[in-house]
C-alpha atoms as a PDB file:
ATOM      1  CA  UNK A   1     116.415 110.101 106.155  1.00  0.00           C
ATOM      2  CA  UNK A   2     117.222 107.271 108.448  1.00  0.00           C
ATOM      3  CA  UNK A   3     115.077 104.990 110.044  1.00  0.00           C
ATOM      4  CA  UNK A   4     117.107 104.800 113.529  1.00  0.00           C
ATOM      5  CA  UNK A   5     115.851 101.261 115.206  1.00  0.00           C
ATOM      6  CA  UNK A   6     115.450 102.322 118.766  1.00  0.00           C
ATOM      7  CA  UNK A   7     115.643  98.988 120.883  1.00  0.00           C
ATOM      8  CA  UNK A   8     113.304  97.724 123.847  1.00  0.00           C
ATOM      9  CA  UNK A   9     114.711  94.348 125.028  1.00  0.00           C
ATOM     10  CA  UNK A  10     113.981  91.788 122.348  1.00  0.00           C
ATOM     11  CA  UNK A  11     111.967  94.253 120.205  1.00  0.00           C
ATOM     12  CA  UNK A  12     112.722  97.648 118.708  1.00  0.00           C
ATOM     13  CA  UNK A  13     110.939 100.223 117.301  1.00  0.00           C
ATOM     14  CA  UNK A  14     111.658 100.922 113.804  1.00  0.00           C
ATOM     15  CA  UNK A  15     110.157 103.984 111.696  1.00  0.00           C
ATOM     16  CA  UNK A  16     108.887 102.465 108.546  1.00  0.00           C
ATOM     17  CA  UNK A  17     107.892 103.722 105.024  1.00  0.00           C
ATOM     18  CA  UNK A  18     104.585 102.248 104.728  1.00  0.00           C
ATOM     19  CA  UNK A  19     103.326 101.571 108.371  1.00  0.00           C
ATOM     20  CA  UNK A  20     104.948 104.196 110.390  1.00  0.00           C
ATOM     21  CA  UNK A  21     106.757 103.364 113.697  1.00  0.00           C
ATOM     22  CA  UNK A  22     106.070  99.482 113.713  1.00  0.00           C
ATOM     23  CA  UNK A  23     107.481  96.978 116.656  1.00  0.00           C
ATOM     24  CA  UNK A  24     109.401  94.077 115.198  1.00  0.00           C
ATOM     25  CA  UNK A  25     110.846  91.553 117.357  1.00  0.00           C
ATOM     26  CA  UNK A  26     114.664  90.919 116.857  1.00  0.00           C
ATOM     27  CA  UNK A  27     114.297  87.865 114.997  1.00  0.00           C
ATOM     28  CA  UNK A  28     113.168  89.694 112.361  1.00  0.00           C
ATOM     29  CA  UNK A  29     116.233  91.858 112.013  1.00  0.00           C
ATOM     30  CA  UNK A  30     118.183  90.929 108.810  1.00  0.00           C
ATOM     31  CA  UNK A  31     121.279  91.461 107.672  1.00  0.00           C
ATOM     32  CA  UNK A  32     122.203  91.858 103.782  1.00  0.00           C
ATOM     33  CA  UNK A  33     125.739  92.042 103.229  1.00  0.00           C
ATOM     34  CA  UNK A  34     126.179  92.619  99.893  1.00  0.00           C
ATOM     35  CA  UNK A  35     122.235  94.625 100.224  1.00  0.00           C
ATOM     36  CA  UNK A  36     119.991  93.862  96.840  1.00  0.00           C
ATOM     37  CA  UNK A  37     121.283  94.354  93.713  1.00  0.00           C
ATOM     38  CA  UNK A  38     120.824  98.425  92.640  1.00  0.00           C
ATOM     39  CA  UNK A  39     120.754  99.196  96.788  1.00  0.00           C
ATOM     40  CA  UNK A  40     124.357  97.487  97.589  1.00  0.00           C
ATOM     41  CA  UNK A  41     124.614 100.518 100.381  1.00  0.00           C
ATOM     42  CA  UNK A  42     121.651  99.541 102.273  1.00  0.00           C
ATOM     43  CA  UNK A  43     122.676  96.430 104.237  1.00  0.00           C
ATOM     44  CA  UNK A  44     120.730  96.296 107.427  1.00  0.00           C
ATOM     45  CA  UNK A  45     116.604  95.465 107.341  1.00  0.00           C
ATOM     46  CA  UNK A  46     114.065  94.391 109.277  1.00  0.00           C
ATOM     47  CA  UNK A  47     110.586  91.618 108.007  1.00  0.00           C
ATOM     48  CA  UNK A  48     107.501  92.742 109.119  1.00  0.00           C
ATOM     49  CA  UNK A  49     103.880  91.412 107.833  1.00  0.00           C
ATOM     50  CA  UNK A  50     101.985  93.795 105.187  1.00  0.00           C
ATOM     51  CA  UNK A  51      98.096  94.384 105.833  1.00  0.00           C
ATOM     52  CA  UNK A  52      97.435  92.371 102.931  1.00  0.00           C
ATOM     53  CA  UNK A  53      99.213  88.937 103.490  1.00  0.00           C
ATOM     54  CA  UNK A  54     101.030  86.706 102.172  1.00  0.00           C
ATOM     55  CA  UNK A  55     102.584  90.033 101.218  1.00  0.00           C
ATOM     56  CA  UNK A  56     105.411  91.122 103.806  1.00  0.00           C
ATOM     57  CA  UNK A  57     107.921  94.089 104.031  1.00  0.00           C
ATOM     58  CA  UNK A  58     111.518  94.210 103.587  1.00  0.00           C
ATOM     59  CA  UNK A  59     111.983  97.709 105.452  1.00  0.00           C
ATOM     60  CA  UNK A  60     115.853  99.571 105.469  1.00  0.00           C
ATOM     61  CA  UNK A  61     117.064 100.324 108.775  1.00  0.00           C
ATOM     62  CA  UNK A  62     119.448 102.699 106.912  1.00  0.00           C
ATOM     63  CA  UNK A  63     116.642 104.366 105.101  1.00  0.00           C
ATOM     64  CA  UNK A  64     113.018 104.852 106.306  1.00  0.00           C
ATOM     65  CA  UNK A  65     111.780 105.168 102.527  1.00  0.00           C
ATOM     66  CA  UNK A  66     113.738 102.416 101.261  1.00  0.00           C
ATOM     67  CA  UNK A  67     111.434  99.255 101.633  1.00  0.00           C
ATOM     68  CA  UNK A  68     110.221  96.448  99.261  1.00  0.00           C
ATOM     69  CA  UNK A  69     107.292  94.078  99.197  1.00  0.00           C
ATOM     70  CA  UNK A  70     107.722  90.379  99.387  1.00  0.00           C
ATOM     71  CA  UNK A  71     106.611  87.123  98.969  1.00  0.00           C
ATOM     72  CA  UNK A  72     107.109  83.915  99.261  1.00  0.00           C
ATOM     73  CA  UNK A  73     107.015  82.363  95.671  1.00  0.00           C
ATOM     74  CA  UNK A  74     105.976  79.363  96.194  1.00  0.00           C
ATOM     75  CA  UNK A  75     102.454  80.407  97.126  1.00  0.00           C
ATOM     76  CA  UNK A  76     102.405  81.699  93.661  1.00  0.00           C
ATOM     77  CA  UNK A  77     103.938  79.657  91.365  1.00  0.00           C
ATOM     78  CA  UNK A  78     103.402  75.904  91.105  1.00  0.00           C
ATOM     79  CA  UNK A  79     106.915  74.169  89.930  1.00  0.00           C
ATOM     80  CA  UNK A  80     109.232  76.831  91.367  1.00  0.00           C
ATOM     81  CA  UNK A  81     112.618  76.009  92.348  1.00  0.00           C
ATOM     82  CA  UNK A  82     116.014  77.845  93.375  1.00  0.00           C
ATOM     83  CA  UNK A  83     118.902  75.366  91.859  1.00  0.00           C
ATOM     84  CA  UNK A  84     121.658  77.813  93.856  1.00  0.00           C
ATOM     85  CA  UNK A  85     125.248  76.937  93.904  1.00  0.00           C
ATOM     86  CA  UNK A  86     126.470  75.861  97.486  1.00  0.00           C
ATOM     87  CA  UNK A  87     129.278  77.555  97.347  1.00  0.00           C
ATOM     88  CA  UNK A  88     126.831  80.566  96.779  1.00  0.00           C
ATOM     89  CA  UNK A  89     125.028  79.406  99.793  1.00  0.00           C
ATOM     90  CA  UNK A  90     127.979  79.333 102.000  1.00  0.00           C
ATOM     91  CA  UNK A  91     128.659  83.237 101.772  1.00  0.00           C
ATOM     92  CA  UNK A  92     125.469  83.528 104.021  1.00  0.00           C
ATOM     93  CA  UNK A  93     126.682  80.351 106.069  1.00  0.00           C
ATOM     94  CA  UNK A  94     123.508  77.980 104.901  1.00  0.00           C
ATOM     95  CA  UNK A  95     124.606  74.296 105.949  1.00  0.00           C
ATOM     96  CA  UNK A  96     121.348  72.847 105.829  1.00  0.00           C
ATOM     97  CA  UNK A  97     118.861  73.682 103.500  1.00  0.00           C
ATOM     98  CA  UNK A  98     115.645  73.926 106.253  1.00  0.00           C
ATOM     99  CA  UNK A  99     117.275  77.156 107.085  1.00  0.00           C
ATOM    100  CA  UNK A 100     117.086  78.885 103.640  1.00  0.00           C
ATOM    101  CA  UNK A 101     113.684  81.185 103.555  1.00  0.00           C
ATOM    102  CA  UNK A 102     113.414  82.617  99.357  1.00  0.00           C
ATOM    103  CA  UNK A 103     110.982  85.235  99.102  1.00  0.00           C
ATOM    104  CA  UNK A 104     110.514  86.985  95.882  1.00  0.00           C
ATOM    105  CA  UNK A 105     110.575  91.295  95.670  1.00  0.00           C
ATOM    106  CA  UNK A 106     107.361  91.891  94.234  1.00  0.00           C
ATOM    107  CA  UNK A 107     106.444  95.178  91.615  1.00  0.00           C
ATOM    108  CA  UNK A 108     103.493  96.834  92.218  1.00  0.00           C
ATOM    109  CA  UNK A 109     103.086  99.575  89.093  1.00  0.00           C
ATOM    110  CA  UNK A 110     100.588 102.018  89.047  1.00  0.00           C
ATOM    111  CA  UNK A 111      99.590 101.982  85.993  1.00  0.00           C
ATOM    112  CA  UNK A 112      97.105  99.051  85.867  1.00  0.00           C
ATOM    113  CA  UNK A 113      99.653  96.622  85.001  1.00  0.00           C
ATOM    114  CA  UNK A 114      99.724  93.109  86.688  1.00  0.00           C
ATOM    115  CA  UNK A 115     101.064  93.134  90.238  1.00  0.00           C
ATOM    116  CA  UNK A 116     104.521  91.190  89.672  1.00  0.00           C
ATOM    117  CA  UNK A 117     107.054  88.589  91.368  1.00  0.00           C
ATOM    118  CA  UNK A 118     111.330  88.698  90.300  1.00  0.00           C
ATOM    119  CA  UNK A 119     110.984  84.689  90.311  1.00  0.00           C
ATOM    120  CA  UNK A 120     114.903  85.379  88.843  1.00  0.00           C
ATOM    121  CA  UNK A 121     116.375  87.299  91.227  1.00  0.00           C
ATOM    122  CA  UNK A 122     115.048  85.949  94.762  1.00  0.00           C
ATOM    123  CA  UNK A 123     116.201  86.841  98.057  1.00  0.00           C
ATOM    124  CA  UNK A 124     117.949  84.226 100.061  1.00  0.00           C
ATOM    125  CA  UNK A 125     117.495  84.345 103.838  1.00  0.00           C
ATOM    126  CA  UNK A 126     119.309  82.340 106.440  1.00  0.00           C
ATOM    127  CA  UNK A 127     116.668  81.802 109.066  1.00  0.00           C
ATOM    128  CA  UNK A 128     119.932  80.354 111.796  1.00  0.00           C
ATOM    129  CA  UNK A 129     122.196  83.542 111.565  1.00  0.00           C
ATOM    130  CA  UNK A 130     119.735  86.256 109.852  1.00  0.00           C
ATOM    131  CA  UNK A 131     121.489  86.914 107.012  1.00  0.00           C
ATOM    132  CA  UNK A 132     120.400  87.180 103.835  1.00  0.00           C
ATOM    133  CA  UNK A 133     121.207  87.710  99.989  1.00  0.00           C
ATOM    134  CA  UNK A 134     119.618  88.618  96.693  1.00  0.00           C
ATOM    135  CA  UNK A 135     121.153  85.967  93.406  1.00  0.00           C
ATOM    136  CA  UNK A 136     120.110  85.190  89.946  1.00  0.00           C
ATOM    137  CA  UNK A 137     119.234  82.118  89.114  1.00  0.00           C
ATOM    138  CA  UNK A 138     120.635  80.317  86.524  1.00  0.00           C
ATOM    139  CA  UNK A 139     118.073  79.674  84.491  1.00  0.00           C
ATOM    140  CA  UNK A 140     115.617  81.236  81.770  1.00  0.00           C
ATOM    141  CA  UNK A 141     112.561  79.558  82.895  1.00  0.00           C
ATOM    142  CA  UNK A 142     111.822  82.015  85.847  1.00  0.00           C
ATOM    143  CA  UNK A 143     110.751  85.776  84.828  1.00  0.00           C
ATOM    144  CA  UNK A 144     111.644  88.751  86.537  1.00  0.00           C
ATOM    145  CA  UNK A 145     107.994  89.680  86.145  1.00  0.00           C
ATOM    146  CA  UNK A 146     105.743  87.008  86.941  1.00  0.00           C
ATOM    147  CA  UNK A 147     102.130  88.083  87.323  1.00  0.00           C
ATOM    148  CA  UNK A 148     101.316  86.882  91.012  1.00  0.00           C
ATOM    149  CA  UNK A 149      97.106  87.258  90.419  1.00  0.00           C
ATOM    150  CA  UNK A 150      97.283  84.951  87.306  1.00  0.00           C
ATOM    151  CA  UNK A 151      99.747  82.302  88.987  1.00  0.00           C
ATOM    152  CA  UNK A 152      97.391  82.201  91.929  1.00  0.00           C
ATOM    153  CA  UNK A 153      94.777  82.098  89.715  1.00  0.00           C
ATOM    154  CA  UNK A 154      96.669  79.405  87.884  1.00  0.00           C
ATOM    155  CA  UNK A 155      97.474  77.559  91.543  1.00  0.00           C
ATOM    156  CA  UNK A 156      93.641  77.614  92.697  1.00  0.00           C
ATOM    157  CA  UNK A 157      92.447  75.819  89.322  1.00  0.00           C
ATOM    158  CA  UNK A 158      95.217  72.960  89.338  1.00  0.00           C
ATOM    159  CA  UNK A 159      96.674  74.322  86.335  1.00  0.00           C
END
């Protein structure tokens, strides 16, 4: 099913998976070129805050049950750092680096497992033109499973 965005002047209305019809200002509108990696079809998105922050949504335009949770991985991991190629950078048109937001997709299983970050595989947003893109980093130090609760954890005792 699609989740047709029907616009009102600088907001629209979007239908979403989790929150059901949910104003988000244009701003907030993202584009993925390339879309994340398993989802390449679904380019066109929209932020909006979860009820439990710092959590946010990554909700489809293209598909109204198509969205993933979010975060921004430096609230949860001390140390963290995205060493991306500028020539990587360039394909979303990032010439300064204050305009890159990285937020991490974030697994929730329902099985009583930990609730985890992809510190490996965050998305890159450019906050100037809106558009955004999911890369691996080149390195083995960051999991794609990081447990969020235990690096919070980790964060609050200075460890």
């Amino acid at each position: 099913m699609v989740a047709v965005p029907v616009f009102s002047g600088e907001k629209m209305q979007v239908d979403t998976k989790v929150a059901g019809l949910v104003e988000i200002p244009d701003d907030q509108i993202i584009k993925i070129p390339s879309g994340l990696f398993g989802f390449e079809d679904y380019t066109d998105f929209a932020l909006y805050d979860s009820a439990y922050p710092p959590f946010v949504w990554l909700q489809s335009l293209q598909e109204k049950n198509l969205a993933f949770l979010m975060i921004d991985p430096f609230l949860v991991c001390d140390g963290y750092e995205t060493d991306i190629d500028d020539r990587e950078l360039q394909k979303i048109e990032v010439t300064d680096p204050a305009q890159v937001l990285v937020m991490a997709l974030v697994t929730v299983p329902g099985n009583g497992q930990p609730v985890t970050a992809n510190l490996l595989g965050p998305v890159i947003i450019n906050k100037k033109n809106k558009t955004g893109m999911q890369v691996i980093l080149n390195s083995d130090r960051w999991p794609t499973k990081f447990d969020i609760v235990d690096g919070m954890r980790r964060r609050r005792e200075g460890r």
